[in-house]
Protein backbone atom coordinates (compact mmCIF):
# COMPACT_ATOMS: atom_id res chain seq x y z
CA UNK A 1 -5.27 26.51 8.59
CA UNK A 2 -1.94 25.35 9.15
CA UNK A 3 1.04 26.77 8.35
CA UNK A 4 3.68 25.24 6.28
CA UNK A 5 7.10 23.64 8.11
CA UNK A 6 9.81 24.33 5.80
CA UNK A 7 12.42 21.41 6.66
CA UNK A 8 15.70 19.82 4.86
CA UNK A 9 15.75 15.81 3.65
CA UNK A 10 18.48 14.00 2.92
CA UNK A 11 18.38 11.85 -0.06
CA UNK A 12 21.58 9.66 -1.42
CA UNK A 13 23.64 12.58 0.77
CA UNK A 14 21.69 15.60 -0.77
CA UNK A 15 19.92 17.94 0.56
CA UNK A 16 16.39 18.26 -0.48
CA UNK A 17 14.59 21.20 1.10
CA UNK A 18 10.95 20.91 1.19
CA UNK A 19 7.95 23.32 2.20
CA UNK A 20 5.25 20.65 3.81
CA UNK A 21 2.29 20.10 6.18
CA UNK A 22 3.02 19.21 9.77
CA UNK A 23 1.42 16.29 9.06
CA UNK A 24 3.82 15.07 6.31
CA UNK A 25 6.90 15.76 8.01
CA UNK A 26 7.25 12.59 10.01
CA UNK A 27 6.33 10.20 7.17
CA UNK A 28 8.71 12.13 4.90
CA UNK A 29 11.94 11.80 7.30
CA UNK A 30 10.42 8.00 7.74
CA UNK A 31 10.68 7.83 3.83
CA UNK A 32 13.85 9.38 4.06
CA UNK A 33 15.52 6.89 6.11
CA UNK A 34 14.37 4.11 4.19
CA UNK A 35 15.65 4.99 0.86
CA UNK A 36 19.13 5.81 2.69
CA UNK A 37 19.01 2.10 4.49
CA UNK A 38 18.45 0.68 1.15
CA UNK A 39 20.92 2.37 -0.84
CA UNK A 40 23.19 1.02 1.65
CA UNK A 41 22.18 -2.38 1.11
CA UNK A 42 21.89 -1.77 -2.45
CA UNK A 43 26.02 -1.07 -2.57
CA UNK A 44 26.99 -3.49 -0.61
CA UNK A 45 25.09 -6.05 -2.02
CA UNK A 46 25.80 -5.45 -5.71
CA UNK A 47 28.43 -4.10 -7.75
CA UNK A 48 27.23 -0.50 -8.06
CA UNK A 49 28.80 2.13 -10.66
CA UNK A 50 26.40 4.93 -10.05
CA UNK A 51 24.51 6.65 -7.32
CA UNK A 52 21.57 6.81 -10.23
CA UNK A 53 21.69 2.77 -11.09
CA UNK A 54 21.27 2.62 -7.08
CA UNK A 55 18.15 5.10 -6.68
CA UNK A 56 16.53 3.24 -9.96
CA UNK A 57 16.26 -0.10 -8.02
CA UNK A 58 14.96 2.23 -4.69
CA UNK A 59 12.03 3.65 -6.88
CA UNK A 60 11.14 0.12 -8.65
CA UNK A 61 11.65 -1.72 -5.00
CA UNK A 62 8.92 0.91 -3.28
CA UNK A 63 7.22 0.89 -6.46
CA UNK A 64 6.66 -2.93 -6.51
CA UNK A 65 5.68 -2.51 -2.89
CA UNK A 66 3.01 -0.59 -3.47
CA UNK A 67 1.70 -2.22 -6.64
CA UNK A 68 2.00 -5.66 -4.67
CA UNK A 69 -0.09 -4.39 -1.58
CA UNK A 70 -3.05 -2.68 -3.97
CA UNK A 71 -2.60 -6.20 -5.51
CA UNK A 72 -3.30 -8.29 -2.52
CA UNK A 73 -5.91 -5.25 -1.20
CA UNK A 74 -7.92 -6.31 -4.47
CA UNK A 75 -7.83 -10.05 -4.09
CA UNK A 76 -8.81 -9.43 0.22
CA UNK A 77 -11.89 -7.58 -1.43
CA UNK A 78 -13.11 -9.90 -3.84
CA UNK A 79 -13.21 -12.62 -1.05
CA UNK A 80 -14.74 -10.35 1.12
CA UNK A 81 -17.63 -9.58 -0.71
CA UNK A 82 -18.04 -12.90 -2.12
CA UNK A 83 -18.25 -14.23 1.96
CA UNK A 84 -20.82 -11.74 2.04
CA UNK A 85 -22.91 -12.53 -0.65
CA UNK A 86 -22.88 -15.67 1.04
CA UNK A 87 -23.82 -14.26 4.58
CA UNK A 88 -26.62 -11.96 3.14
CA UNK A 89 -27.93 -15.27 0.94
CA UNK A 90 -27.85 -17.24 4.55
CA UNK A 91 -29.66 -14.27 6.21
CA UNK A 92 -32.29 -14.21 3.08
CA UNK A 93 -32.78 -17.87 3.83
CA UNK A 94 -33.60 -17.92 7.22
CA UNK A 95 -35.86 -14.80 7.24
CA UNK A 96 -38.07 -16.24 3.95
CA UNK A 97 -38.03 -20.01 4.37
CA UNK A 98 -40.46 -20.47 2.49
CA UNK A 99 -38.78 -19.04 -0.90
CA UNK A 100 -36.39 -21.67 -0.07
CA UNK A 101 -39.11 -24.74 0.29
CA UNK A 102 -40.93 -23.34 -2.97
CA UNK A 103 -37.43 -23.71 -4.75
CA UNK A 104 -37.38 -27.32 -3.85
CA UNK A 105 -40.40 -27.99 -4.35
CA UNK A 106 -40.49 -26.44 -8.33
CA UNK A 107 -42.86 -24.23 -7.52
């Protein structure tokens, strides 16, 4: 098993320490440096009174990220399976043509 990394994040210029997997640690400092790159852009793009009003817009800009990517992952998988429906129709066709010639036929 393996052992926790305690480490120190920087959020908004505070400290957050953390107790986290080794595996986390990179994505979190990743995370991290994104929220700090768009608070920047955040104040110097709009007229900000409040370190809060600024973090609000962070959580509902990664929020709408993610809601807009399991968005677009649901529409890619309803096209995927309705391609294959299509392949595994093609495949029963060709291995059972004669299903296919009785259907024309009316029988």
């Amino acid at each position: 098993m393996e052992e926790k990394l305690k480490i120190k994040i920087s959020i908004a210029d505070r400290i957050y320490p953390l107790t986290v997997d080794p595996s986390q640690e990179e994505g979190l400092r990743s995370a991290s440096r994104k929220i700090d790159v768009m608070i920047k852009q955040f104040e110097q793009n709009y007229a900000v009174r409040d370190k809060q009003d600024v973090l609000a817009m962070c959580a509902l800009q990664f929020a709408t990220q993610v809601e807009q990517k399991q968005l677009d992952k649901t529409a890619d998988n309803a096209e995927t399976n309705e391609r294959l429906l299509k392949i595994s129709n093609m495949l029963a066709d060709y291995l059972d043509p004669k299903s296919t010639a009785d259907a024309t036929d009316g029988n």
